[in-house]
N, C-alpha and C. Protein backbone atom coordinates (compact mmCIF):
# COMPACT_ATOMS: atom_id res chain seq x y z
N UNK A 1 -74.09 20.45 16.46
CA UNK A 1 -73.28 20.73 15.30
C UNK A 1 -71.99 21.46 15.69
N UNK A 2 -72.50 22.19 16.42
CA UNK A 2 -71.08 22.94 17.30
C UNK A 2 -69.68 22.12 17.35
N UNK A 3 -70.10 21.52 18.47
CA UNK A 3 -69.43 19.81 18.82
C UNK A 3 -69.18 19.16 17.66
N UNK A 4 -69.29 18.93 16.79
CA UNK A 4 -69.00 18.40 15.50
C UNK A 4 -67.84 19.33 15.36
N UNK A 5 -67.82 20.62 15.37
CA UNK A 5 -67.04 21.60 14.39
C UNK A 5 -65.85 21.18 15.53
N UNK A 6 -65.83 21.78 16.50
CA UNK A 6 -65.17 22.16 17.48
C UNK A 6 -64.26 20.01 17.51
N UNK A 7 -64.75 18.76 17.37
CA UNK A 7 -63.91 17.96 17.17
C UNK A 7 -63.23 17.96 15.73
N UNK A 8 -63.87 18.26 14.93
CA UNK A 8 -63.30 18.31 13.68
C UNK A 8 -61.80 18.98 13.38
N UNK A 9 -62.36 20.29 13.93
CA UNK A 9 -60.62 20.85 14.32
C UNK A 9 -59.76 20.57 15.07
N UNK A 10 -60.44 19.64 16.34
CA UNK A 10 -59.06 19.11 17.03
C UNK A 10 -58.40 18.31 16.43
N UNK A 11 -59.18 17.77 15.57
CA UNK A 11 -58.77 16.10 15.07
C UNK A 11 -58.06 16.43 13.90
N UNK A 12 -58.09 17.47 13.44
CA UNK A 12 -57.67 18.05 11.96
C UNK A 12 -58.34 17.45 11.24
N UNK A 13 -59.40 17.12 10.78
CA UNK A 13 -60.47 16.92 9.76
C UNK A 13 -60.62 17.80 9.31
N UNK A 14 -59.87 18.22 7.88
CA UNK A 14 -60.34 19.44 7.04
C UNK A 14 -61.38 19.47 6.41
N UNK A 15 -61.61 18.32 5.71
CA UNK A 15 -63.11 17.56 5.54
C UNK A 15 -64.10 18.15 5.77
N UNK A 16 -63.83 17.45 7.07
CA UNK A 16 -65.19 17.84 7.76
C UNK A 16 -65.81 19.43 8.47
N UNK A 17 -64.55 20.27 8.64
CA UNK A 17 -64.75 21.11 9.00
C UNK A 17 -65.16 21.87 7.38
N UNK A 18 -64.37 21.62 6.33
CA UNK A 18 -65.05 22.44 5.24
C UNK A 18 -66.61 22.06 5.35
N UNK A 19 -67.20 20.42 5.39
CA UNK A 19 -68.45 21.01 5.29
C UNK A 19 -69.07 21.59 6.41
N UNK A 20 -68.48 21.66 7.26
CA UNK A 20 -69.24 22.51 8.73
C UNK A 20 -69.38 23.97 8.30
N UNK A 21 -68.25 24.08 7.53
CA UNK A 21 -68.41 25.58 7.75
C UNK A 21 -69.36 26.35 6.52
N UNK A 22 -70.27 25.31 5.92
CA UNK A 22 -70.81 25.81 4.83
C UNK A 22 -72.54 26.30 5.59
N UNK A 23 -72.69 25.53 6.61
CA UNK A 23 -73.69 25.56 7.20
C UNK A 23 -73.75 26.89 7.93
N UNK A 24 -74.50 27.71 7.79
CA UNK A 24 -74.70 29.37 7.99
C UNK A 24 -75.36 29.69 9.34
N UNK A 25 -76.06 28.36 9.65
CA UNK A 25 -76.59 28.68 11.10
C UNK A 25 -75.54 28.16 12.45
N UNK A 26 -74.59 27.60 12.36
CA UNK A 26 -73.84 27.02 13.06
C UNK A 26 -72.76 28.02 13.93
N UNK A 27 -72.74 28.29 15.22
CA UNK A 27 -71.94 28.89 15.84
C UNK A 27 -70.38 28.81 16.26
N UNK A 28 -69.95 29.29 15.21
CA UNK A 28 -68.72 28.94 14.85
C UNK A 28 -67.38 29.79 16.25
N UNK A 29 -68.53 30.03 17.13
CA UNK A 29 -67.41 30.57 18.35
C UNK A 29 -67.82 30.12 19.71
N UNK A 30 -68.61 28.88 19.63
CA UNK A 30 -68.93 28.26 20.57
C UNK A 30 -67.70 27.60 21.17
N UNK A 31 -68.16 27.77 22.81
CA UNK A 31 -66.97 27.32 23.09
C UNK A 31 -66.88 26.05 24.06
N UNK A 32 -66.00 25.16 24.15
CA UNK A 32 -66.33 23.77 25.08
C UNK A 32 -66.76 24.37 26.96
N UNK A 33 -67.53 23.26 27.27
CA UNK A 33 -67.91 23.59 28.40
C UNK A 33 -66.48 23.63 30.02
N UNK A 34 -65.43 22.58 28.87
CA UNK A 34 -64.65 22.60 30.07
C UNK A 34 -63.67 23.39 30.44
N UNK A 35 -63.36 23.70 29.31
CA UNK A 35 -62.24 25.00 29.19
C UNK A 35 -62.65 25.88 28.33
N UNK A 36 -63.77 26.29 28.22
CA UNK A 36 -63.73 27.07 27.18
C UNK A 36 -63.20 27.67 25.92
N UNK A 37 -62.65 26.96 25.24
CA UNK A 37 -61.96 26.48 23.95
C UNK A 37 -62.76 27.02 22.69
N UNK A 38 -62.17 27.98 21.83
CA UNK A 38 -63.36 27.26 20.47
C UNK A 38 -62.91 26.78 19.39
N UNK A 39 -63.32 26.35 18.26
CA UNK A 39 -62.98 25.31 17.90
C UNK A 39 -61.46 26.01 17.17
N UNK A 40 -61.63 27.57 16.58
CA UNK A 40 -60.19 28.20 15.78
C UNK A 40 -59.54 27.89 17.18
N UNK A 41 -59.47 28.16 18.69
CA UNK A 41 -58.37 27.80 19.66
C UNK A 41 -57.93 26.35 19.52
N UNK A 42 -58.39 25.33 19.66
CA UNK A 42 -58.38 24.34 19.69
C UNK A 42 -56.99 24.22 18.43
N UNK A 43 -57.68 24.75 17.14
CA UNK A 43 -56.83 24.06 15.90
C UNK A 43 -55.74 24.80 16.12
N UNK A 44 -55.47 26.12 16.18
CA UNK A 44 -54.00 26.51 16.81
C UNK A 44 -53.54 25.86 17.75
N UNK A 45 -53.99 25.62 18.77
CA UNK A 45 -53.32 24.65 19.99
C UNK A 45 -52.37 23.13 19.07
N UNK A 46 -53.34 22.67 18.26
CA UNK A 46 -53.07 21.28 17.65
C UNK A 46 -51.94 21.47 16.48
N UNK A 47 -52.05 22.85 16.46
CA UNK A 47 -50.65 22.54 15.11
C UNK A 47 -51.55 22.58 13.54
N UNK A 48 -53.00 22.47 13.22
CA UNK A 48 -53.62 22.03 12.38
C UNK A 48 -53.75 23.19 11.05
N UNK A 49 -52.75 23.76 10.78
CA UNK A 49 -52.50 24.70 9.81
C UNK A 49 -53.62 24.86 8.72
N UNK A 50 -54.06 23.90 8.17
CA UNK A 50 -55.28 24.34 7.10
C UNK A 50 -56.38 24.34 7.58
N UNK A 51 -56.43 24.16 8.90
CA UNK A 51 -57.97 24.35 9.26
C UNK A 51 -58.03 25.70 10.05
N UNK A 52 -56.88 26.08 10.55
CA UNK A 52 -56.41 27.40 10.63
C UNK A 52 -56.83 28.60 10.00
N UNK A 53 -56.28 28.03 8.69
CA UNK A 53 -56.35 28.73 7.47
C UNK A 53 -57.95 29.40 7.58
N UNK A 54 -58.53 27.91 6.98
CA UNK A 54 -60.11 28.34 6.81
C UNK A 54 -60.81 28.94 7.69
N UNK A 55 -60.55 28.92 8.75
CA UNK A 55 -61.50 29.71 10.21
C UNK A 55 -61.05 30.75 9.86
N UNK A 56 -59.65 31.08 9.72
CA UNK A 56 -59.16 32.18 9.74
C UNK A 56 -59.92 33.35 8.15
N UNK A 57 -60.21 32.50 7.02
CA UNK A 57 -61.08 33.13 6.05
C UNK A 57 -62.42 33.13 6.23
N UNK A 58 -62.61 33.02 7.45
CA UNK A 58 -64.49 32.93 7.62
C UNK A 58 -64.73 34.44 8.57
N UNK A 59 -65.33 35.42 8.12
CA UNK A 59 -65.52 36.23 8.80
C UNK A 59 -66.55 35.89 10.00
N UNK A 60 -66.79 34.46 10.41
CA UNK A 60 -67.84 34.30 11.73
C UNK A 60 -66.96 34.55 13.05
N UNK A 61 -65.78 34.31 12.32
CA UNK A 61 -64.77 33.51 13.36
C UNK A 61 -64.30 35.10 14.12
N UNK A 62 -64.79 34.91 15.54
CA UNK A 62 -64.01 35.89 16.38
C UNK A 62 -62.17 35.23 16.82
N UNK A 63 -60.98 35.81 16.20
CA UNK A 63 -60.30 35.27 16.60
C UNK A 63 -59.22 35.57 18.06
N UNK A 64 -60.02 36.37 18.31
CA UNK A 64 -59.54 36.95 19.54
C UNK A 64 -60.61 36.48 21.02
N UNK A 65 -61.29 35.46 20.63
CA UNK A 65 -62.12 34.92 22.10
C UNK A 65 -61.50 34.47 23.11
N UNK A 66 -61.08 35.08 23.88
CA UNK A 66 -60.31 34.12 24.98
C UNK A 66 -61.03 33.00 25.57
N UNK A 67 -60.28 32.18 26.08
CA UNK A 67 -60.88 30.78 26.45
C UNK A 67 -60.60 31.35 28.24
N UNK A 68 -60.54 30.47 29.31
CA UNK A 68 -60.83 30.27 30.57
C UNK A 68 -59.49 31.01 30.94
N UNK A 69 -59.87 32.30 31.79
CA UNK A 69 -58.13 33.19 32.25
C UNK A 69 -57.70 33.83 31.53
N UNK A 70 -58.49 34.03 29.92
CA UNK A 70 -57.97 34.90 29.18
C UNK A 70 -57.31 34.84 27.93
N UNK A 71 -56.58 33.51 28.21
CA UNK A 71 -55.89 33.02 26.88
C UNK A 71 -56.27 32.90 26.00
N UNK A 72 -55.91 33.37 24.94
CA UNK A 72 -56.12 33.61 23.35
C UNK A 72 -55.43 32.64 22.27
N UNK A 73 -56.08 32.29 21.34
CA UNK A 73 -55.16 31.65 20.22
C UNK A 73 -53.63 31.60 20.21
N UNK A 74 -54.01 32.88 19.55
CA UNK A 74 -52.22 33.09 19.19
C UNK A 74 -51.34 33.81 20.83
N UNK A 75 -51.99 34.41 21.48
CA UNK A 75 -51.45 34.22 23.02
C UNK A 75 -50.80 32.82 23.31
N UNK A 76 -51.61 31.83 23.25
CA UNK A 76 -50.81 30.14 23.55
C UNK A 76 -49.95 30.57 22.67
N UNK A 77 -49.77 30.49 21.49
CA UNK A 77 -48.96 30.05 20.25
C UNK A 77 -47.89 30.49 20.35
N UNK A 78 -48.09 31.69 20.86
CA UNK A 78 -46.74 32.80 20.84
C UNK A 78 -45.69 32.04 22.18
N UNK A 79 -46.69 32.02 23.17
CA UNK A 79 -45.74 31.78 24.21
C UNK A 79 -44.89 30.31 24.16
N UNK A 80 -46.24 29.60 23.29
CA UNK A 80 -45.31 28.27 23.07
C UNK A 80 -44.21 28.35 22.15
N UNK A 81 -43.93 28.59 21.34
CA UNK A 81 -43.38 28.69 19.95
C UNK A 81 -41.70 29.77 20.75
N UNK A 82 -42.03 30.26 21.64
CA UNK A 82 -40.74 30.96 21.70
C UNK A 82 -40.08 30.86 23.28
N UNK A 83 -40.91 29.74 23.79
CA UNK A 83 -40.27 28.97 24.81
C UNK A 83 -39.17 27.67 24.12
């Protein structure tokens, strides 16, 4: 289910991530095996603003998990956005 969530937000499926996120047992800070990604990194990376949104109103959501080296959400975002 993880994997569900975590494509849903890459793909911007708001959809689908609303119903993911109704499901209470689901680990909403799991992170991919290859880069360690989770799925709120992922949707900042992609640009995906309302799915943003909603992670961002879910108190599961750690939004400060760094992925592989440290990098953070809004760490990418920042550096991209003002390069």
């Amino acid at each position: 289910m993880e994997e569900q969530l975590y494509s849903a937000c890459r793909d911007g499926k708001v959809e689908d991530v609303i119903i993911l996120l109704q499901n209470s047992s689901i680990n909403i800070n799991w992170q991919d095996p290859e880069f360690s990604e989770t799925s709120f990194y992922i949707a900042c990376y992609n640009g995906h603003i309302e799915i943003v949104k909603l992670l961002l109103n879910d108190q599961r959501v750690d939004i400060n998990k760094p992925k592989e080296y440290g990098a953070t959400p809004f760490l990418f975002n920042l550096l991209l956005w003002t390069s």
